[in-house]
Protein backbone atom coordinates (compact mmCIF):
# COMPACT_ATOMS: atom_id res chain seq x y z
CA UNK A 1 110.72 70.03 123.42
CA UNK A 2 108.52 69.79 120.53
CA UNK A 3 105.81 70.89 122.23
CA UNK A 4 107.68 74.21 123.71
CA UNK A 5 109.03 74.85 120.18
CA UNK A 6 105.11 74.79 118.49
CA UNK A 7 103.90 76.99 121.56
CA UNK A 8 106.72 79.19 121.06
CA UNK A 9 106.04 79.43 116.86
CA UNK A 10 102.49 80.23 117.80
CA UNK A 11 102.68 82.93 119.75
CA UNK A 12 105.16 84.81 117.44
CA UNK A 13 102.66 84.08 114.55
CA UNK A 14 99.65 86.22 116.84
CA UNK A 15 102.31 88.95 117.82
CA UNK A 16 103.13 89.46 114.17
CA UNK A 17 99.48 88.75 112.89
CA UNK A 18 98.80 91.55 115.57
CA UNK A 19 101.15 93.89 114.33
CA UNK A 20 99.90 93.15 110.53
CA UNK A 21 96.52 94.57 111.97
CA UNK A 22 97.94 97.40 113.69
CA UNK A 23 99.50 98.62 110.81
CA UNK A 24 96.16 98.29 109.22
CA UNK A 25 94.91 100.31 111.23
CA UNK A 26 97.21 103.45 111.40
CA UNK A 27 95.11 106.46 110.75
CA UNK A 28 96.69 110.36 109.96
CA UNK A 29 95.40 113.29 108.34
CA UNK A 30 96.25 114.10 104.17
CA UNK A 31 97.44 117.92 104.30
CA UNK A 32 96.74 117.53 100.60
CA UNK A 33 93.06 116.02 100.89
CA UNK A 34 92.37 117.29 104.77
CA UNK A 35 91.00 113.64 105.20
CA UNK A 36 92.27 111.40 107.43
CA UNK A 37 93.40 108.61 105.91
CA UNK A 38 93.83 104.57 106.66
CA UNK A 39 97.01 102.54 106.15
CA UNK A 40 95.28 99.27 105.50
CA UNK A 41 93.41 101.27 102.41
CA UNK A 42 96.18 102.76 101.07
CA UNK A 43 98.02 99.76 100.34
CA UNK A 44 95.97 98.28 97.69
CA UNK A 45 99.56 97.52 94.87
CA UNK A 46 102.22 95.37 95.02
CA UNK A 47 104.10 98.35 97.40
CA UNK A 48 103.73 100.92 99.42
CA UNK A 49 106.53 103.21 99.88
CA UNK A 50 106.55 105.38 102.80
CA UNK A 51 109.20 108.29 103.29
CA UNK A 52 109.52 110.23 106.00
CA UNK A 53 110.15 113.78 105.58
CA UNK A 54 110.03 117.31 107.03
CA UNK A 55 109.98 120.82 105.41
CA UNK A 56 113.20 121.94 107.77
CA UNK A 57 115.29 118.58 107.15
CA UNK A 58 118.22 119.84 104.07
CA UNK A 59 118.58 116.06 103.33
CA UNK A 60 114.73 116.02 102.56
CA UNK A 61 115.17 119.22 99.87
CA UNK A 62 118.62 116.95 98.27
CA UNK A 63 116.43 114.01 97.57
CA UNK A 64 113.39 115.37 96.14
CA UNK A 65 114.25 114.85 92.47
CA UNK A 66 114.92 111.44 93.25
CA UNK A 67 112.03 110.66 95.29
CA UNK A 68 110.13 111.98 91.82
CA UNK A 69 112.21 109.68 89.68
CA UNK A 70 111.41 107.04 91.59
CA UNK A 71 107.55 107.53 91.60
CA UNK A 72 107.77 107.77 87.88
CA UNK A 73 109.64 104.80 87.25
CA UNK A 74 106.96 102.41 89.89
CA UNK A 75 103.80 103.81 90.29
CA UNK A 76 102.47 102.15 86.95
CA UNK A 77 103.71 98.84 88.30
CA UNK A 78 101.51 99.05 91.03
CA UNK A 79 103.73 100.92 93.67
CA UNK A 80 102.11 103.93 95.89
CA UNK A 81 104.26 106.55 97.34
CA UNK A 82 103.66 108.76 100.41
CA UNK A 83 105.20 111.07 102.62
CA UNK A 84 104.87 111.73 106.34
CA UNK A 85 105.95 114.55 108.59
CA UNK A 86 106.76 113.79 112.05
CA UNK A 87 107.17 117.35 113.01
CA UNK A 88 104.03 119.17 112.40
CA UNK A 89 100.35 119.26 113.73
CA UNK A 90 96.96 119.14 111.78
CA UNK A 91 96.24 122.97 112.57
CA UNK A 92 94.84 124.03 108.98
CA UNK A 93 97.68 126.56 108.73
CA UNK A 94 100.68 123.69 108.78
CA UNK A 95 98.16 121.12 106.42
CA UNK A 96 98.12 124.83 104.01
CA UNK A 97 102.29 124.71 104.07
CA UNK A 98 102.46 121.19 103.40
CA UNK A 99 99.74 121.54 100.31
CA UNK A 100 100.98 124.41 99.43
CA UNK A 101 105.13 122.30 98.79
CA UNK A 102 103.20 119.42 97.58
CA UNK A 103 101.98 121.37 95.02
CA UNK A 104 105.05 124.00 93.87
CA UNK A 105 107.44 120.94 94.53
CA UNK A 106 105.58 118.23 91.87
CA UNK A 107 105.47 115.59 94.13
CA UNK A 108 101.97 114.65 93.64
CA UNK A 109 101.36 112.04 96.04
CA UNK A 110 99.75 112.44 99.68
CA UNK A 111 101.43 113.91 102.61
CA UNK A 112 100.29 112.40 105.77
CA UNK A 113 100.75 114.24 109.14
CA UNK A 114 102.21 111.79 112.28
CA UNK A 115 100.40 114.00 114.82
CA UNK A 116 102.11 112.53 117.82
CA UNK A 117 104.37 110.29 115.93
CA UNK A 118 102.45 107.37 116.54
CA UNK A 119 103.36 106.05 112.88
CA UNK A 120 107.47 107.27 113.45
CA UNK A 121 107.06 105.19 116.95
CA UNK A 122 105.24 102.15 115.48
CA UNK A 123 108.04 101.98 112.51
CA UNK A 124 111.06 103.14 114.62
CA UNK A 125 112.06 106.12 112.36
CA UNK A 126 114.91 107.81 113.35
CA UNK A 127 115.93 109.89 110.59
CA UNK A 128 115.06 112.08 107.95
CA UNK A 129 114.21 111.01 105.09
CA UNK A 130 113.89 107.44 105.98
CA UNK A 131 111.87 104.84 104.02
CA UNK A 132 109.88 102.17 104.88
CA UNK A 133 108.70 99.89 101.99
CA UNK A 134 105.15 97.80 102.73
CA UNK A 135 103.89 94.71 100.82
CA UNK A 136 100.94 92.69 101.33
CA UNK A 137 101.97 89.15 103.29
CA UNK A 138 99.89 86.48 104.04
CA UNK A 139 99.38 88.01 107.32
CA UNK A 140 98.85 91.18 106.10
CA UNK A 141 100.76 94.13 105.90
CA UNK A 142 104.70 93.21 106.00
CA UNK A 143 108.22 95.49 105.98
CA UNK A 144 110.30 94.03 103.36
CA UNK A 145 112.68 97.11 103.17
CA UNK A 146 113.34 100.18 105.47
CA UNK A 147 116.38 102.26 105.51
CA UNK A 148 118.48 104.76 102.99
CA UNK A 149 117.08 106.10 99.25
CA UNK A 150 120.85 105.37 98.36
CA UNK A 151 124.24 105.86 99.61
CA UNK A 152 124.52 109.44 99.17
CA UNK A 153 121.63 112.82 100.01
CA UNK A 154 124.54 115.25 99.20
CA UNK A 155 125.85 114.52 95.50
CA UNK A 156 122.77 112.64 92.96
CA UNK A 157 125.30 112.39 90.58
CA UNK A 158 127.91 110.75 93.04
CA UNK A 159 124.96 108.10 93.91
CA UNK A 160 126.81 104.40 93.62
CA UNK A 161 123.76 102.68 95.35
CA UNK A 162 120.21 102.94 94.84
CA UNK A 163 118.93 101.09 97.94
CA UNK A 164 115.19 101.70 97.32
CA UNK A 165 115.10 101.24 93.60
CA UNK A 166 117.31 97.88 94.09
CA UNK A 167 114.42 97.04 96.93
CA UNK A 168 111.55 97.56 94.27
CA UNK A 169 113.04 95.81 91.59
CA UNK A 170 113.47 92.92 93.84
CA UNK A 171 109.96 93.44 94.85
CA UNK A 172 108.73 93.37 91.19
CA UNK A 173 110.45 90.48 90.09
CA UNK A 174 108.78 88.97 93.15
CA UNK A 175 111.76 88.67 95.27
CA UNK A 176 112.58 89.84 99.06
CA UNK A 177 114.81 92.92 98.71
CA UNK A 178 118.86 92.17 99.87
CA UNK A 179 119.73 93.73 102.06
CA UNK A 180 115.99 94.69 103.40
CA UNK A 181 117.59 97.31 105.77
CA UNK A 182 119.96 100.03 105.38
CA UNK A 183 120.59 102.11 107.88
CA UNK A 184 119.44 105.73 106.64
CA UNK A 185 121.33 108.83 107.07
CA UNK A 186 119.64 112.28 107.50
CA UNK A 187 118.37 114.69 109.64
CA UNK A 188 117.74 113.43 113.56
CA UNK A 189 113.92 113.15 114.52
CA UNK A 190 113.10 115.87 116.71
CA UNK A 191 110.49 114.28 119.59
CA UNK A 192 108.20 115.30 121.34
């Protein structure tokens, strides 16, 4: 019995030491930079958020001050933030229309293309915006949160939880975010 149960705890710590590397490994191309970037170098803080996004989502547009907020209020505590698009391919035009709303909308922060959705398959996004918050383990990369920005994309001002700002204080205090999933709402994925 013993001897199952240690078997059994090894394996799971290879499958999940293999999916720390994976993740590592992600590459996609920066519409803002044109470069293609790595996931294992862009987590180099005590965070990486990554939100999911598209130009044609409306829940995307009624979250964009907060996603800004947000930035302000972590990325001097050692938090990156990034957005992907899981709906567009790395022809120069669509990389120009993603620069080009990266720079009238103030996000400032790099806007990775998921040509194929390999990274919306490898993270199981469904929705639109949906977040997925990444922290260095001792196995790598880790999820500690993935879900909503809060509990409502239609009214900022009607916002009674703030699911990813109650993840990263949790995360700054050194703590594991509660809940560490809430299920997002938002446009549907469209796949191809």
């Amino acid at each position: 019995m013993v001897k199952t149960s240690l078997v059994i705890l090894l394996s799971l710590g290879l499958i999940w030491s293999a999916k720390a590397q994976n993740l590592n490994e992600l590459t996609a191309t920066d519409a803002v930079t044109g470069k293609t970037m790595n996931l294992g170098s862009m987590t180099s803080g005590k965070a990486l958020v990554m939100i999911f996004h598209s130009l044609n989502c409306p829940f995307a547009k009624l979250y964009e001050s907060r996603i800004k907020a947000l930035k302000t209020t972590f990325q001097n505590q050692g938090v990156g933030f990034l957005l992907i698009n899981p709906e567009v391919g790395i022809s120069e035009s669509e990389q120009t229309v993603l620069r080009e709303y990266i720079d009238q909308s103030g996000m400032n922060m790099s806007y990775l293309i998921d040509a194929g959705q390999a990274w919306t398959k490898v993270f199981g996004i469904t929705k639109i915006p949906e977040v997925i918050v990444l922290t260095p383990g001792p196995n790598g990369l880790q999820i500690t949160y993935r879900g909503a920005i809060d509990n409502n994309p239609q009214s900022e001002s009607a916002v009674s939880e703030r699911h990813l700002e109650r993840a990263l204080n949790h995360i700054m205090r050194g703590e594991s975010p509660s809940p560490p999933q809430v299920r997002a709402v938002g446009c549907n994925i469209r796949t191809y």
